[in-house]
N, C-alpha and C. Protein backbone atom coordinates (compact mmCIF):
# COMPACT_ATOMS: atom_id res chain seq x y z
N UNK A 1 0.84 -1.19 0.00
CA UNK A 1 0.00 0.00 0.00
C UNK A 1 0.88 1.25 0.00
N UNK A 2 0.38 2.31 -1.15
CA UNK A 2 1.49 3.40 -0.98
C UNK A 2 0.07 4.29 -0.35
N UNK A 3 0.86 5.24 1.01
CA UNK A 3 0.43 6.00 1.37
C UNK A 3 -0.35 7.64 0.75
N UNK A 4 0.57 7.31 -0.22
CA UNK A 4 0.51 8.57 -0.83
C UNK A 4 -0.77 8.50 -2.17
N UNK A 5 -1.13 7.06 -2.64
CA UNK A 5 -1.96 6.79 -3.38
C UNK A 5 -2.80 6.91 -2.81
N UNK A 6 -2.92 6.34 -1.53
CA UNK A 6 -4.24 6.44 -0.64
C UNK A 6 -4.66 7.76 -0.06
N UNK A 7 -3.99 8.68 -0.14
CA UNK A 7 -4.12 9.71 -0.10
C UNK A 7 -4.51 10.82 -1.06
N UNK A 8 -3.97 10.36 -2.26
CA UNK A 8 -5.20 11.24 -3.79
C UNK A 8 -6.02 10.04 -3.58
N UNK A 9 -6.83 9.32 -3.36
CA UNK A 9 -7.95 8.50 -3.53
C UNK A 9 -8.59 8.94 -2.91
N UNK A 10 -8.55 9.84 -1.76
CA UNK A 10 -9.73 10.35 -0.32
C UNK A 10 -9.64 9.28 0.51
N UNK A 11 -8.76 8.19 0.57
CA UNK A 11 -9.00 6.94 1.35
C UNK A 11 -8.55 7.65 3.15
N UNK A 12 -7.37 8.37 2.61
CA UNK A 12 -6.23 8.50 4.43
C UNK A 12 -6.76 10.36 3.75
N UNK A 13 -7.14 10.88 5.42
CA UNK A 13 -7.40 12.08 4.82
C UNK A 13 -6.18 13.36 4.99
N UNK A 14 -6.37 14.20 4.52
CA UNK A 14 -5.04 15.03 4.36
C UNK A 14 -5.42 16.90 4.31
N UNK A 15 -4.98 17.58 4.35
CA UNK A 15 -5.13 19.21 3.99
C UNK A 15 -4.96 19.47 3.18
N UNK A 16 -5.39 19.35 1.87
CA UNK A 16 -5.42 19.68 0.75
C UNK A 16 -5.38 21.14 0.24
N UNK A 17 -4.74 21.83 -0.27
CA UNK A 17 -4.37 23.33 -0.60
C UNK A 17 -4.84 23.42 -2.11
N UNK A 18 -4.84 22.68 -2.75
CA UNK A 18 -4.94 22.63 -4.20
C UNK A 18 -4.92 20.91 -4.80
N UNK A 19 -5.99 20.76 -5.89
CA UNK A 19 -6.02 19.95 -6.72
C UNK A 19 -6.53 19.89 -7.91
N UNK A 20 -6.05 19.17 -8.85
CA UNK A 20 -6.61 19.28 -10.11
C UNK A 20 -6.29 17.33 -10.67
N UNK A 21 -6.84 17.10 -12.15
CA UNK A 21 -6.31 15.91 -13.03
C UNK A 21 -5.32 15.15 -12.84
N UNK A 22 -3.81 16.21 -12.59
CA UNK A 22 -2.76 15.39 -12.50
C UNK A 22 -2.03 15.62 -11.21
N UNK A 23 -2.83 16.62 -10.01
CA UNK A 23 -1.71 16.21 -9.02
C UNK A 23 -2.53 16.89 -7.46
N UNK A 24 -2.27 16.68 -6.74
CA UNK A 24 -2.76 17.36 -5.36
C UNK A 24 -1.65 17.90 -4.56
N UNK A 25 -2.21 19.14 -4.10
CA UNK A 25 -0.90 19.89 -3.17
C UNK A 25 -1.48 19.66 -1.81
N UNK A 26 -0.95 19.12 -0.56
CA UNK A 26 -0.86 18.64 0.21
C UNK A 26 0.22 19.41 1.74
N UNK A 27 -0.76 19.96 2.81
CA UNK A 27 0.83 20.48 4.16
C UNK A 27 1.01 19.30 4.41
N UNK A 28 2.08 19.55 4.58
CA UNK A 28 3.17 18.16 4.99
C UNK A 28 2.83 18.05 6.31
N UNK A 29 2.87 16.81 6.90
CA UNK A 29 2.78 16.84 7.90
C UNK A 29 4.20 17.01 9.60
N UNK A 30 5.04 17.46 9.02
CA UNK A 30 5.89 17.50 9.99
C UNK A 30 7.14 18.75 9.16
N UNK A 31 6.28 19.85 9.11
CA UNK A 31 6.70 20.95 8.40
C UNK A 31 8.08 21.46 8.93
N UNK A 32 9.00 22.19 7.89
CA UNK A 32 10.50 22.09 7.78
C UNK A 32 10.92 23.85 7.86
N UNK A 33 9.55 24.39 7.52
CA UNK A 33 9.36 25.65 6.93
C UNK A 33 8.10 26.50 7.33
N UNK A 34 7.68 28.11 7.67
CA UNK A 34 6.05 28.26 7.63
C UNK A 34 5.22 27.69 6.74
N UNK A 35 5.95 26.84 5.65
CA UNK A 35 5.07 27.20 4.21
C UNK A 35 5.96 25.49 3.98
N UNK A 36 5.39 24.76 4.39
CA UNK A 36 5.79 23.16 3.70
C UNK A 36 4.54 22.29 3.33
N UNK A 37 4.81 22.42 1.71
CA UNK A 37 4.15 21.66 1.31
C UNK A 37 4.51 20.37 0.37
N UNK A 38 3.34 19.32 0.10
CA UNK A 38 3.91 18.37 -1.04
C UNK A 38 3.33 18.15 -2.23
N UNK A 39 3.46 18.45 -3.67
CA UNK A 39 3.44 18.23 -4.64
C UNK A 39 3.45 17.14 -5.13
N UNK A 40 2.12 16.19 -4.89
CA UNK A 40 1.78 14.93 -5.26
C UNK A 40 1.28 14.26 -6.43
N UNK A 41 2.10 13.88 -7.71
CA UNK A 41 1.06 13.65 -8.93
C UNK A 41 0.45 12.76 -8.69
N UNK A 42 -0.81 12.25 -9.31
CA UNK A 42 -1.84 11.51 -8.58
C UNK A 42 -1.61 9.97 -9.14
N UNK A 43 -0.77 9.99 -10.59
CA UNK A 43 -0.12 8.71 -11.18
C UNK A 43 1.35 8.40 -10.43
N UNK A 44 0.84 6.94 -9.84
CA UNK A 44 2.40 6.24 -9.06
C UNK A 44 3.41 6.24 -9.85
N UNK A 45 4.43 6.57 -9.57
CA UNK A 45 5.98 6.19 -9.88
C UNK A 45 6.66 6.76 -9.08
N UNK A 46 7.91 5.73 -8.98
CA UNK A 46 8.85 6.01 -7.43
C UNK A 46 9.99 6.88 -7.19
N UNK A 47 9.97 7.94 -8.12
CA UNK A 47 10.91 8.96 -8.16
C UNK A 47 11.28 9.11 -9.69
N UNK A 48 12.23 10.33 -9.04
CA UNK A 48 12.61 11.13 -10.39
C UNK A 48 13.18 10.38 -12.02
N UNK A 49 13.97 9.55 -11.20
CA UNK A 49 14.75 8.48 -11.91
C UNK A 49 14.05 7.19 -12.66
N UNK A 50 12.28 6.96 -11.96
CA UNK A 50 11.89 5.94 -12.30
C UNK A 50 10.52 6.54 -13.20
N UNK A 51 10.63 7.25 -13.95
CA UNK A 51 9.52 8.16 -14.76
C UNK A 51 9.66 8.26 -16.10
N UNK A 52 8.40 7.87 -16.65
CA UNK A 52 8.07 8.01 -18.29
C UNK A 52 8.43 9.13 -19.16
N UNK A 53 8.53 9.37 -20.27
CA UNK A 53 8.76 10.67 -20.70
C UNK A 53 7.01 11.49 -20.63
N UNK A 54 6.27 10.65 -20.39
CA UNK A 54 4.45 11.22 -20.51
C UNK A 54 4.33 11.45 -18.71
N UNK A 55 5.40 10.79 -17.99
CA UNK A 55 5.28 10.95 -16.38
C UNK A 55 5.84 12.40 -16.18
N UNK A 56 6.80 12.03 -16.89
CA UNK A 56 7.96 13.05 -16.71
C UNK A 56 7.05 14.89 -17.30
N UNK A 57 6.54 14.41 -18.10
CA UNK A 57 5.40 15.78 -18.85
C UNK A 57 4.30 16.26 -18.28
N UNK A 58 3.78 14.97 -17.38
CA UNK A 58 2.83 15.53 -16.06
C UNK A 58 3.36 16.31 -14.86
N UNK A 59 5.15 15.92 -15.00
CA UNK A 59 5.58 16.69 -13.87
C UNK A 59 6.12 17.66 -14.35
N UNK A 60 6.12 18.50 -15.38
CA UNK A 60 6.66 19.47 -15.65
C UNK A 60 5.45 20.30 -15.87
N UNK A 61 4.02 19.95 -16.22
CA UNK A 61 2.82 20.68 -16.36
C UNK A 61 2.65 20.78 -14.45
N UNK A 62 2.85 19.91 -13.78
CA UNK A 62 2.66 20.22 -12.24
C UNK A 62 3.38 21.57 -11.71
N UNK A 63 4.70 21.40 -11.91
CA UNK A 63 5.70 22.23 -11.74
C UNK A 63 5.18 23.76 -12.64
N UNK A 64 4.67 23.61 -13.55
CA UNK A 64 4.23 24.98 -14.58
C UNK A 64 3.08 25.90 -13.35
N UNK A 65 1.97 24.77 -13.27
CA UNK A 65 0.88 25.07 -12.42
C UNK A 65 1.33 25.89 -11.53
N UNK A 66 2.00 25.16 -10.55
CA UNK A 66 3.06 25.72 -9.47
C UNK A 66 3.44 27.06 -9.31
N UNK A 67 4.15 27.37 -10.51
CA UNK A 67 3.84 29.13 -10.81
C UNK A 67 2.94 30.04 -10.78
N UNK A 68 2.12 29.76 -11.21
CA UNK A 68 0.53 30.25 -10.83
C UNK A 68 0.00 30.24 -9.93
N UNK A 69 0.27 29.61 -8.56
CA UNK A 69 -0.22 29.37 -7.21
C UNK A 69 0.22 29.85 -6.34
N UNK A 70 1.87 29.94 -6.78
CA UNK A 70 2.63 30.68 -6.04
C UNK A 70 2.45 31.46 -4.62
N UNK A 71 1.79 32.68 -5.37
CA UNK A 71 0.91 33.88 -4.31
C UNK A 71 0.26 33.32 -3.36
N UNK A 72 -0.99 32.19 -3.87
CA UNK A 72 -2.21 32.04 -3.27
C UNK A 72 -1.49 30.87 -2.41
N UNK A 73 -0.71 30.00 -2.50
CA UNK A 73 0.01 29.66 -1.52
C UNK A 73 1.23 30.26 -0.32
N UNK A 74 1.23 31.39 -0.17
CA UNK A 74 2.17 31.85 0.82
C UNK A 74 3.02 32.25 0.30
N UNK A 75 3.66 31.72 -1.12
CA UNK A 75 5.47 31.72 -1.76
C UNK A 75 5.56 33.03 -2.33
N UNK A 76 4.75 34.04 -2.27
CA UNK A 76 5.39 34.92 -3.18
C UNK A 76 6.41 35.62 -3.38
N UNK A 77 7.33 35.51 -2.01
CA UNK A 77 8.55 35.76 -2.01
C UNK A 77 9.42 34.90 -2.63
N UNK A 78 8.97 34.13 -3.33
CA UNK A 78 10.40 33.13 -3.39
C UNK A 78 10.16 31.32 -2.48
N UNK A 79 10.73 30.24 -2.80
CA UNK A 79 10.14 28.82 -2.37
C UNK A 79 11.48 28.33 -3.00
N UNK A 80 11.43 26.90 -2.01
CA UNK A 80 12.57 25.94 -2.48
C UNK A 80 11.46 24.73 -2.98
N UNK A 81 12.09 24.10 -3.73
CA UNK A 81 11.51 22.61 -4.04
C UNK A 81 12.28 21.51 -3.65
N UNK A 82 12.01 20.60 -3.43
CA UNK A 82 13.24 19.46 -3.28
C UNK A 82 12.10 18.06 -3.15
N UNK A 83 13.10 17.56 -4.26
CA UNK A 83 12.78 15.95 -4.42
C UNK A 83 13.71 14.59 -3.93
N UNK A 84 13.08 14.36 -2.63
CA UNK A 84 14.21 13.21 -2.63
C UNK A 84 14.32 11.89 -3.31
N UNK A 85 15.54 11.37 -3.53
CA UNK A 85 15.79 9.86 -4.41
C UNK A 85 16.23 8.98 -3.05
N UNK A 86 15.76 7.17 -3.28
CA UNK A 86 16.34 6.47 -2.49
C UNK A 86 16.34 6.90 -0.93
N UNK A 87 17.29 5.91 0.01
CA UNK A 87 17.65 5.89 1.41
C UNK A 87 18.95 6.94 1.26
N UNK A 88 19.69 7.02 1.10
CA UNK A 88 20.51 8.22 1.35
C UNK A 88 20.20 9.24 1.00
N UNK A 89 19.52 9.81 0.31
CA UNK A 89 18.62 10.88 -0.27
C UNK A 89 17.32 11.33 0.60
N UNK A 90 17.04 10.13 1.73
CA UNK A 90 15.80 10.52 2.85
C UNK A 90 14.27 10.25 2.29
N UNK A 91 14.56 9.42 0.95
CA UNK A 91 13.06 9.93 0.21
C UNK A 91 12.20 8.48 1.39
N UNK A 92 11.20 9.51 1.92
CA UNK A 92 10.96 8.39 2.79
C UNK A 92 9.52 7.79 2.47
N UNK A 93 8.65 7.94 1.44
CA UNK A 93 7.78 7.23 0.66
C UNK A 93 8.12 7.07 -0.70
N UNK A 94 7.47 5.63 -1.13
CA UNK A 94 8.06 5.58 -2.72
C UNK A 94 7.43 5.91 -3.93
N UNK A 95 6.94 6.95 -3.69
CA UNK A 95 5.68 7.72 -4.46
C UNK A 95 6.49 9.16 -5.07
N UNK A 96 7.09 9.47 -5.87
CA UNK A 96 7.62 10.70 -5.94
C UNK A 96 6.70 11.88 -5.41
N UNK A 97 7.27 12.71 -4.73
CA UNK A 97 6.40 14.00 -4.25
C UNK A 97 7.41 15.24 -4.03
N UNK A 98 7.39 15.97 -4.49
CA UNK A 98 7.77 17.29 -4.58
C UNK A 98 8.10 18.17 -3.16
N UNK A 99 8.92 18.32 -2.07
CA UNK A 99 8.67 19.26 -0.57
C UNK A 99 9.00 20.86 -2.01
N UNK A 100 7.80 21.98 -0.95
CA UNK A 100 7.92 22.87 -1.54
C UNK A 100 8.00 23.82 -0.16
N UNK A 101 8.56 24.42 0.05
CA UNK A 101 9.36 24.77 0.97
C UNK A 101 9.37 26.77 1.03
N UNK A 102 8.97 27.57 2.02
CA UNK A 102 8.76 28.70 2.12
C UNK A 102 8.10 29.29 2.75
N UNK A 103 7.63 30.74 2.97
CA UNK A 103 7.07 31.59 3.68
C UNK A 103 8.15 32.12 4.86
N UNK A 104 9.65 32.17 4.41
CA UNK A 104 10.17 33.21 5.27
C UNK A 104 11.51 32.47 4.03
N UNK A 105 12.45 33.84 4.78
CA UNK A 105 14.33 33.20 4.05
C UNK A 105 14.47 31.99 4.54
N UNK A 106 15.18 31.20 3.35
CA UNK A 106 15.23 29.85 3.86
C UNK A 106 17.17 30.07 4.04
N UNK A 107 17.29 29.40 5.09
CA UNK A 107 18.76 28.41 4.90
C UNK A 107 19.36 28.67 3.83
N UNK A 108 20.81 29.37 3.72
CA UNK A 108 21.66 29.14 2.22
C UNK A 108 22.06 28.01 2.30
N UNK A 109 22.36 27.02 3.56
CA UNK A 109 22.73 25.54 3.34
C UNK A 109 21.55 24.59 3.15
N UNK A 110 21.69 23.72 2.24
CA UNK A 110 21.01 22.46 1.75
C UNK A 110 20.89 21.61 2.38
N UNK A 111 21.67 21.37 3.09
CA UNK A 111 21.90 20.29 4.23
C UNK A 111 22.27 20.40 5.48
């Protein structure tokens, strides 16, 4: 069971900020930032590395969207994104999802 499927299904319930066809924006639940959210496409695949070129085109129309929401999500100053890969990378569901990260200066370190 991926959590994150069950979660665009309405099955596990969640805070939903935005949704549409190909993806749901989601507060994270153990926020990093004022402004942490996740960028969930609603079709499974397990990261960046494991995606179709038609997966890969839903996530670049997600990411487009993204721009447009910007404001109405908190970011208008500016947002980080970050996608994790694998166990050393932290990605800790195997559902690719987007942390979108903001609502104050973030950290110049990454890590």
């Amino acid at each position: 069971m991926c959590i994150f499927c069950e979660i665009v299904k309405g099955n596990i319930p969640s805070k939903k900020v935005y949704e549409d066809e190909s993806m749901i924006i989601i507060e994270d639940l153990h926020p990093q930032a004022p402004v942490h959210l996740l960028l969930i496409p609603r079709e499974h695949f397990k990261d960046v590395t494991e995606m179709s070129e038609e997966q890969g085109a839903t996530l670049g129309k997600c990411l487009a969207k993204l721009g447009s929401l910007a404001d109405s999500l908190g970011l208008a100053d500016g947002f980080r994104l970050v996608s994790n890969k694998g166990e050393n990378g932290c990605q800790s569901v195997g559902h690719l999802h987007v942390h979108i990260l903001g609502g104050n200066k973030l950290s110049e370190q990454m890590a």
